[in-house]
C-alpha atoms as a PDB file:
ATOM      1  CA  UNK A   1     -94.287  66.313-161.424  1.00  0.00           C
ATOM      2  CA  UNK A   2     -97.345  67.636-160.637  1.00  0.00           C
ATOM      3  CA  UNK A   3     -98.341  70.690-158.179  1.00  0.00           C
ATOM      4  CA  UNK A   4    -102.094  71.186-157.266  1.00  0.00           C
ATOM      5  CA  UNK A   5    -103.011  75.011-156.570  1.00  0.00           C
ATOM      6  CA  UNK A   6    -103.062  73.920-152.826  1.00  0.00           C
ATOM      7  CA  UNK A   7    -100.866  74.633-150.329  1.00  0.00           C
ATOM      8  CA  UNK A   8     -97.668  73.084-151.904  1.00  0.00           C
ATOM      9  CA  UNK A   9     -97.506  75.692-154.458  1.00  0.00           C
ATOM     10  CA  UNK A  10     -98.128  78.315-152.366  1.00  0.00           C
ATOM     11  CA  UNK A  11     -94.943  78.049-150.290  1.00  0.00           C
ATOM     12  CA  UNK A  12     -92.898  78.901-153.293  1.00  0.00           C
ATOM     13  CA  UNK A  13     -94.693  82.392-153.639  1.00  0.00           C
ATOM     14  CA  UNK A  14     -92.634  85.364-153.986  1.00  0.00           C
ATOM     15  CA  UNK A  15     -95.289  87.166-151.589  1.00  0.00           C
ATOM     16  CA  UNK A  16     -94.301  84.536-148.567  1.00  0.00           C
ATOM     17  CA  UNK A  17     -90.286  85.019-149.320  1.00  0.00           C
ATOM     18  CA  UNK A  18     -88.615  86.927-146.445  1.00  0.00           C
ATOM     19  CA  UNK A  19     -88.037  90.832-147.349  1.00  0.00           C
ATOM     20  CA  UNK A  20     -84.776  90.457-146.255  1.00  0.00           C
ATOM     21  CA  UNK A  21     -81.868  89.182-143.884  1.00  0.00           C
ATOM     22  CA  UNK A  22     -78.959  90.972-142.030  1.00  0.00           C
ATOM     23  CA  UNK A  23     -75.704  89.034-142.372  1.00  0.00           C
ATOM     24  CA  UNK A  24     -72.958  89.888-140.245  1.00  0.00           C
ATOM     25  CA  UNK A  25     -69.851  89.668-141.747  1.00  0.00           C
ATOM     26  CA  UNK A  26     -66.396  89.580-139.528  1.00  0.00           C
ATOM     27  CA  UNK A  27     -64.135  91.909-140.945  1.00  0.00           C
ATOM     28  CA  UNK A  28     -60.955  89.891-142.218  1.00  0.00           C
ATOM     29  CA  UNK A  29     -57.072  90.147-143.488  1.00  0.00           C
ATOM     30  CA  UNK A  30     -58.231  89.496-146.746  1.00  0.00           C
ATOM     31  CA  UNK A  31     -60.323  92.015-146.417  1.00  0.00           C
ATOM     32  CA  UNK A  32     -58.194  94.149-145.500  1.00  0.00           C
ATOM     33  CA  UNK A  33     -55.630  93.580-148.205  1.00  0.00           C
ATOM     34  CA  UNK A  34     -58.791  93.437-151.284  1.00  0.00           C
ATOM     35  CA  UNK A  35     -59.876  97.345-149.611  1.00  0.00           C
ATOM     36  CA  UNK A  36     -56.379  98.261-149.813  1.00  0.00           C
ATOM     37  CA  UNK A  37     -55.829  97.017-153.510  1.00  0.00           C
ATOM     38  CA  UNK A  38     -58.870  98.882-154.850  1.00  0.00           C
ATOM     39  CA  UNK A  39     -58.256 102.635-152.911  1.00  0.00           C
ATOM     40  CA  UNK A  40     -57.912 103.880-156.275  1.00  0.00           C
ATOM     41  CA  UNK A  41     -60.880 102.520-157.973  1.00  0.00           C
ATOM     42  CA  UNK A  42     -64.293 104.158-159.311  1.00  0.00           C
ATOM     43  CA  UNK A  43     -67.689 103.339-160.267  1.00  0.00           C
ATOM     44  CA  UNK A  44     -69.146 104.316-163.322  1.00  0.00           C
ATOM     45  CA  UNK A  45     -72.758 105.055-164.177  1.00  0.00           C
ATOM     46  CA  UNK A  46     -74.622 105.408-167.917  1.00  0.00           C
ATOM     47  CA  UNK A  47     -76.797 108.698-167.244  1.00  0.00           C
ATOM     48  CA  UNK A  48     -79.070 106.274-169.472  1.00  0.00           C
ATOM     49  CA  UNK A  49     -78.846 102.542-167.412  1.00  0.00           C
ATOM     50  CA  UNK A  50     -81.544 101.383-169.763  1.00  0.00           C
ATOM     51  CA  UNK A  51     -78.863 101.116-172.517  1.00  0.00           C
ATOM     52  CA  UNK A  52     -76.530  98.382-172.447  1.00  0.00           C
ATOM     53  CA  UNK A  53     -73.197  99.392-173.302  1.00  0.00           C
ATOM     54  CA  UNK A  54     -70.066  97.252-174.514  1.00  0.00           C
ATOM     55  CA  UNK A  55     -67.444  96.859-171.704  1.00  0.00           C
ATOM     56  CA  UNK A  56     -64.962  97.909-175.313  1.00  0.00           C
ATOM     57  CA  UNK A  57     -66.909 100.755-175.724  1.00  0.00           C
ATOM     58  CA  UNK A  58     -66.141 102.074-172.380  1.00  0.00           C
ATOM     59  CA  UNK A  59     -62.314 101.245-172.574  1.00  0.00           C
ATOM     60  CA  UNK A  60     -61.997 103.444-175.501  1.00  0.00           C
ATOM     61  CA  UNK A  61     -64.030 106.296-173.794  1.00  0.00           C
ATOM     62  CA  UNK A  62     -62.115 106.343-170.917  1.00  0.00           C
ATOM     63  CA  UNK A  63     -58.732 105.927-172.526  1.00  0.00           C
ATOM     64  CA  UNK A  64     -59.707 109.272-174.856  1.00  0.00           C
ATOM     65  CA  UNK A  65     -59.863 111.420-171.724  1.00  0.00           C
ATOM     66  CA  UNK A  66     -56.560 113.822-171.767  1.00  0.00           C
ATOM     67  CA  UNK A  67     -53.570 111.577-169.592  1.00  0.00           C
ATOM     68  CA  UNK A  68     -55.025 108.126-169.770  1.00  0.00           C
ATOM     69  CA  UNK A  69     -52.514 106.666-172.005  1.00  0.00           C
ATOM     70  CA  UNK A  70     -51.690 103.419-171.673  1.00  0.00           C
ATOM     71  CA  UNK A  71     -53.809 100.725-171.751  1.00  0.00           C
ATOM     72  CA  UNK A  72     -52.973  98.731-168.704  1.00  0.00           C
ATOM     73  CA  UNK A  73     -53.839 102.319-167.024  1.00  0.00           C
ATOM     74  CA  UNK A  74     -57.093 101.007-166.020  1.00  0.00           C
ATOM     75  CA  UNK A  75     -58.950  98.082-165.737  1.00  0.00           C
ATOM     76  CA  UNK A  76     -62.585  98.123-166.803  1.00  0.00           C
ATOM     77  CA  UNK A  77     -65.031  95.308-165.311  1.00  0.00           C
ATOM     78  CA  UNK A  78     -68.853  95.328-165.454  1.00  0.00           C
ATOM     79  CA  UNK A  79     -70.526  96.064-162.138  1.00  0.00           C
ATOM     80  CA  UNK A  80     -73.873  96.056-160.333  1.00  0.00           C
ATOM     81  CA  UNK A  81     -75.798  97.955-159.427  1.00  0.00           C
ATOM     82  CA  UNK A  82     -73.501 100.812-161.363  1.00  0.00           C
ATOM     83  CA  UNK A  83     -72.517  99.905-164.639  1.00  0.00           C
ATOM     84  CA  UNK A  84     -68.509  99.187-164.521  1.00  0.00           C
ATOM     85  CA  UNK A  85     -66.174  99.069-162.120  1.00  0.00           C
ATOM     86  CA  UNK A  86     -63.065 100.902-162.663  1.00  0.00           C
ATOM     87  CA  UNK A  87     -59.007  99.999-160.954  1.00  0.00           C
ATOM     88  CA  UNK A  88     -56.429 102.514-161.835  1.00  0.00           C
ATOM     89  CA  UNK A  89     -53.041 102.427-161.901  1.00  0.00           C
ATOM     90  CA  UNK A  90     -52.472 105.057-160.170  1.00  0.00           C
ATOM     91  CA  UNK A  91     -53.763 108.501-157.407  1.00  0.00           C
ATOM     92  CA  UNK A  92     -53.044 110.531-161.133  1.00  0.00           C
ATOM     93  CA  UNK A  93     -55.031 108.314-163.351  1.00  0.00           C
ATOM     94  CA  UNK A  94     -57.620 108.279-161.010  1.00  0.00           C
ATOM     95  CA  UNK A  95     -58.166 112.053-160.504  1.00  0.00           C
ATOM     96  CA  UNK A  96     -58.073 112.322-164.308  1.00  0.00           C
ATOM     97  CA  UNK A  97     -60.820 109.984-164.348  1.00  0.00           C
ATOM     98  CA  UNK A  98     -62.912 111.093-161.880  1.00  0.00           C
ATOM     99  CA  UNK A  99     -62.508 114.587-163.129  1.00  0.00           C
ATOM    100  CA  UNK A 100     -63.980 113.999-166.725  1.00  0.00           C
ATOM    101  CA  UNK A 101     -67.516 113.908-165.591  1.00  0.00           C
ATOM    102  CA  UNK A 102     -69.790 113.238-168.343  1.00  0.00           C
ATOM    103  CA  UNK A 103     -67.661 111.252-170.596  1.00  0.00           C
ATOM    104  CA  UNK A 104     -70.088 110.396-174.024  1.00  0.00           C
ATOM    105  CA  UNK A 105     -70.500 106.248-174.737  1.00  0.00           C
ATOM    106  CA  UNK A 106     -72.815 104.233-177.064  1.00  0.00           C
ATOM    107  CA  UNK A 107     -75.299 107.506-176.788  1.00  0.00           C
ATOM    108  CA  UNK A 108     -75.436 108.228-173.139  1.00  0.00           C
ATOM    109  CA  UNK A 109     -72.619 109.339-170.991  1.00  0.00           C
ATOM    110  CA  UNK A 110     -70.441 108.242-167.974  1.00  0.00           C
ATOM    111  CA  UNK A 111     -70.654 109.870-164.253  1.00  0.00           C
ATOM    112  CA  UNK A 112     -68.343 108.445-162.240  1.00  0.00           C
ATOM    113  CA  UNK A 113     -67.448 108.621-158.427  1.00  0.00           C
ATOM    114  CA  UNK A 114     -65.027 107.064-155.888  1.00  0.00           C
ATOM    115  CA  UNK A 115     -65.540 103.369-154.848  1.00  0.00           C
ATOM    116  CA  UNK A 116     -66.026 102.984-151.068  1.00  0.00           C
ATOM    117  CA  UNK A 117     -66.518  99.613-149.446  1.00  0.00           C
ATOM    118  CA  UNK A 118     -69.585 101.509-147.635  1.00  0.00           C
ATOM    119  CA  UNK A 119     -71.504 102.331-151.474  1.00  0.00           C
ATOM    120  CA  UNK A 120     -74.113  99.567-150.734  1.00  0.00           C
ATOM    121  CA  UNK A 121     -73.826  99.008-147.086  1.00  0.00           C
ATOM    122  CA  UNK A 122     -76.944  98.906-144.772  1.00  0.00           C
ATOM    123  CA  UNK A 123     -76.737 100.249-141.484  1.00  0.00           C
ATOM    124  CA  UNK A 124     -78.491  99.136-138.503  1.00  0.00           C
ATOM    125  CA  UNK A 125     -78.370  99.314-134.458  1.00  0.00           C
ATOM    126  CA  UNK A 126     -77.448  96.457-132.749  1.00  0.00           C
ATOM    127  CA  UNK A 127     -79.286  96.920-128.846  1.00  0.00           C
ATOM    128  CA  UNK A 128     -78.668  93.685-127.155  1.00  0.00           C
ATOM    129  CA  UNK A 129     -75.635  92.178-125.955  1.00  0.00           C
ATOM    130  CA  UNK A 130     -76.122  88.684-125.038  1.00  0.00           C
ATOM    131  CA  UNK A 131     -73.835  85.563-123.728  1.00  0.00           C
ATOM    132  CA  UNK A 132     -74.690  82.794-125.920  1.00  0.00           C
ATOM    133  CA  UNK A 133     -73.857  78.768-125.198  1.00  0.00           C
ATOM    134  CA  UNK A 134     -73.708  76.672-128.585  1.00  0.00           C
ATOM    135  CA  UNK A 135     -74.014  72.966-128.284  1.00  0.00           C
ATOM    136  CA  UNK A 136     -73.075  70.182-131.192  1.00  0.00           C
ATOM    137  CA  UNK A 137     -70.351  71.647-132.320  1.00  0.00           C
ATOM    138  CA  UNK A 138     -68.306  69.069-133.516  1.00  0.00           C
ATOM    139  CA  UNK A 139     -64.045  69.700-132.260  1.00  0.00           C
ATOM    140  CA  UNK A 140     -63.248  69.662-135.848  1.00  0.00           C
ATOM    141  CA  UNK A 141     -65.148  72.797-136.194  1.00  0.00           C
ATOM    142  CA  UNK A 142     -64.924  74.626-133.181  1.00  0.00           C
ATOM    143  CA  UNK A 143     -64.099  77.900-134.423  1.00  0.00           C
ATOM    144  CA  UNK A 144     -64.885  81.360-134.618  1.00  0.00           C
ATOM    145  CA  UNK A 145     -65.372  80.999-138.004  1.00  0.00           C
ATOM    146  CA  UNK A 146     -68.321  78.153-137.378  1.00  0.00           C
ATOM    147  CA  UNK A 147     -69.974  80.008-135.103  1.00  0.00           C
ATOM    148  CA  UNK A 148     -69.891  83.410-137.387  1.00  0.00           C
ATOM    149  CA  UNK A 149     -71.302  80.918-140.294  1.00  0.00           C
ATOM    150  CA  UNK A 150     -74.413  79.728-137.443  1.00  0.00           C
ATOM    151  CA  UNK A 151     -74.875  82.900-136.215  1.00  0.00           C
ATOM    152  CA  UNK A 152     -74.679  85.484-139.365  1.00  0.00           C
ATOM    153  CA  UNK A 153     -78.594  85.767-140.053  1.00  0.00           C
ATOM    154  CA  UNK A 154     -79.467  86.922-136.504  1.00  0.00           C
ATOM    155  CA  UNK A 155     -76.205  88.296-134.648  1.00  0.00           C
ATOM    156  CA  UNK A 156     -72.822  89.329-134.596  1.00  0.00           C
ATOM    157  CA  UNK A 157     -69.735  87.760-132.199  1.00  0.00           C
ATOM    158  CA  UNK A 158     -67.793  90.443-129.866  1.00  0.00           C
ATOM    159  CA  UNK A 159     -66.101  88.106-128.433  1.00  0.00           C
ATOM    160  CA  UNK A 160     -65.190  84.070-127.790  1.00  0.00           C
ATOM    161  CA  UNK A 161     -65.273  82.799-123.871  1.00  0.00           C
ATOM    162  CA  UNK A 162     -61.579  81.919-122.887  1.00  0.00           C
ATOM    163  CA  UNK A 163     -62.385  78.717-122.601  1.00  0.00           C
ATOM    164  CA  UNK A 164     -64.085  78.250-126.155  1.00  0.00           C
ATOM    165  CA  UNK A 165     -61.369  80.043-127.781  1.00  0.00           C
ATOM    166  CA  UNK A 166     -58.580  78.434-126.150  1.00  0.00           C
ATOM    167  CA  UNK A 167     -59.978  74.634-126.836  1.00  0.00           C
ATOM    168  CA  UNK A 168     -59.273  74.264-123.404  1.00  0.00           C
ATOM    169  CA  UNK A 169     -63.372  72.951-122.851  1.00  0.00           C
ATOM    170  CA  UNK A 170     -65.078  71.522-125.436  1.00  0.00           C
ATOM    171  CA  UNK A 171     -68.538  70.690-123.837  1.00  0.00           C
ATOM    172  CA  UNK A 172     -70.104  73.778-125.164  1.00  0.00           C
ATOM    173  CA  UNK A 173     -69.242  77.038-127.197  1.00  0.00           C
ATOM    174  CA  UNK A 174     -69.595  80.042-125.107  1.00  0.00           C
ATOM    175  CA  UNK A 175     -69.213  83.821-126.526  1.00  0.00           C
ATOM    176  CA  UNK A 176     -70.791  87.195-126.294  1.00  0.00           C
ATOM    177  CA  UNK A 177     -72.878  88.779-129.337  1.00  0.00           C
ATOM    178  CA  UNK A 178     -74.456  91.824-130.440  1.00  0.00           C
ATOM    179  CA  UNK A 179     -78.385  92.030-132.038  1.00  0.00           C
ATOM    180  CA  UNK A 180     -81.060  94.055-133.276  1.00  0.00           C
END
């Protein structure tokens, strides 16, 4: 294959990427019910994040701190952009944890602090509330769901009409949605 230093090539170029696109995502059960099952977890972040530090290396540091005992106390996974991502067992093992600040590993040392589901969230306004009609969508996938999965780069969904949510008229997809 071969690409002449035209135009071709140029559309590839980093420089005319987008910077960036908002994606709404619908809050869900599942969720839910993943927030719930990691209340009690922390991050944890080499004061060093040029090293690279074995995930085993970390297990044994934080199972030396004074109360973590048993082994299934936490569970250790590598995360981004913080190091390792840390579940614990239980509201005790986790305020043990989080209060041993400055735990030594592999030459640096571990700060940690609480996970929250809002740690690498963006923020941004949403000023204009519009009523939207959606055509082509075929019955098979006339859903909430579809139209969040259309929709996602440029707007999020309040609400469905009555009459798209119901089924009850499938000649277009009406609903009401929020953008910047």
């Amino acid at each position: 294959m071969v690409i002449s230093s035209g135009e071709e090539s140029a559309l590839g170029q980093s420089s005319r990427r987008p910077k960036g696109v908002a994606c709404f995502i619908d809050r869900s059960n599942q969720m839910d019910v993943e927030e719930d099952r990691l209340r009690l977890t922390i991050v944890a972040q080499a004061g060093n994040a040029s090293r690279c530090i074995p995930l085993a290396a970390v297990e044994s540091a934080i199972r030396s701190i004074p109360g973590v005992l048993a082994a299934d106390d936490v569970l250790i996974r590598k995360f981004y952009p913080e190091n390792f991502f840390i579940v614990c067992k239980s509201q005790a093992i986790r305020d043990l944890v989080l209060g041993a600040q400055g735990v030594p590993v592999a030459g640096t040392t571990l700060v940690f602090r609480p996970w929250t589901r809002l740690a690498h969230a963006d923020s941004s306004a949403l000023f204009y509330r519009m009523q939207l009609e959606v055509e082509g969508i075929p019955p098979h996938a006339w859903s909430r769901d579809t139209a969040s999965k259309l929709l996602a780069s440029s707007c999020w969904i309040e609400k469905l009409d009555d009459a798209s949510g119901s089924k009850s008229d499938l000649s277009v997809f009406k609903l009401t949605a929020w953008t910047g």
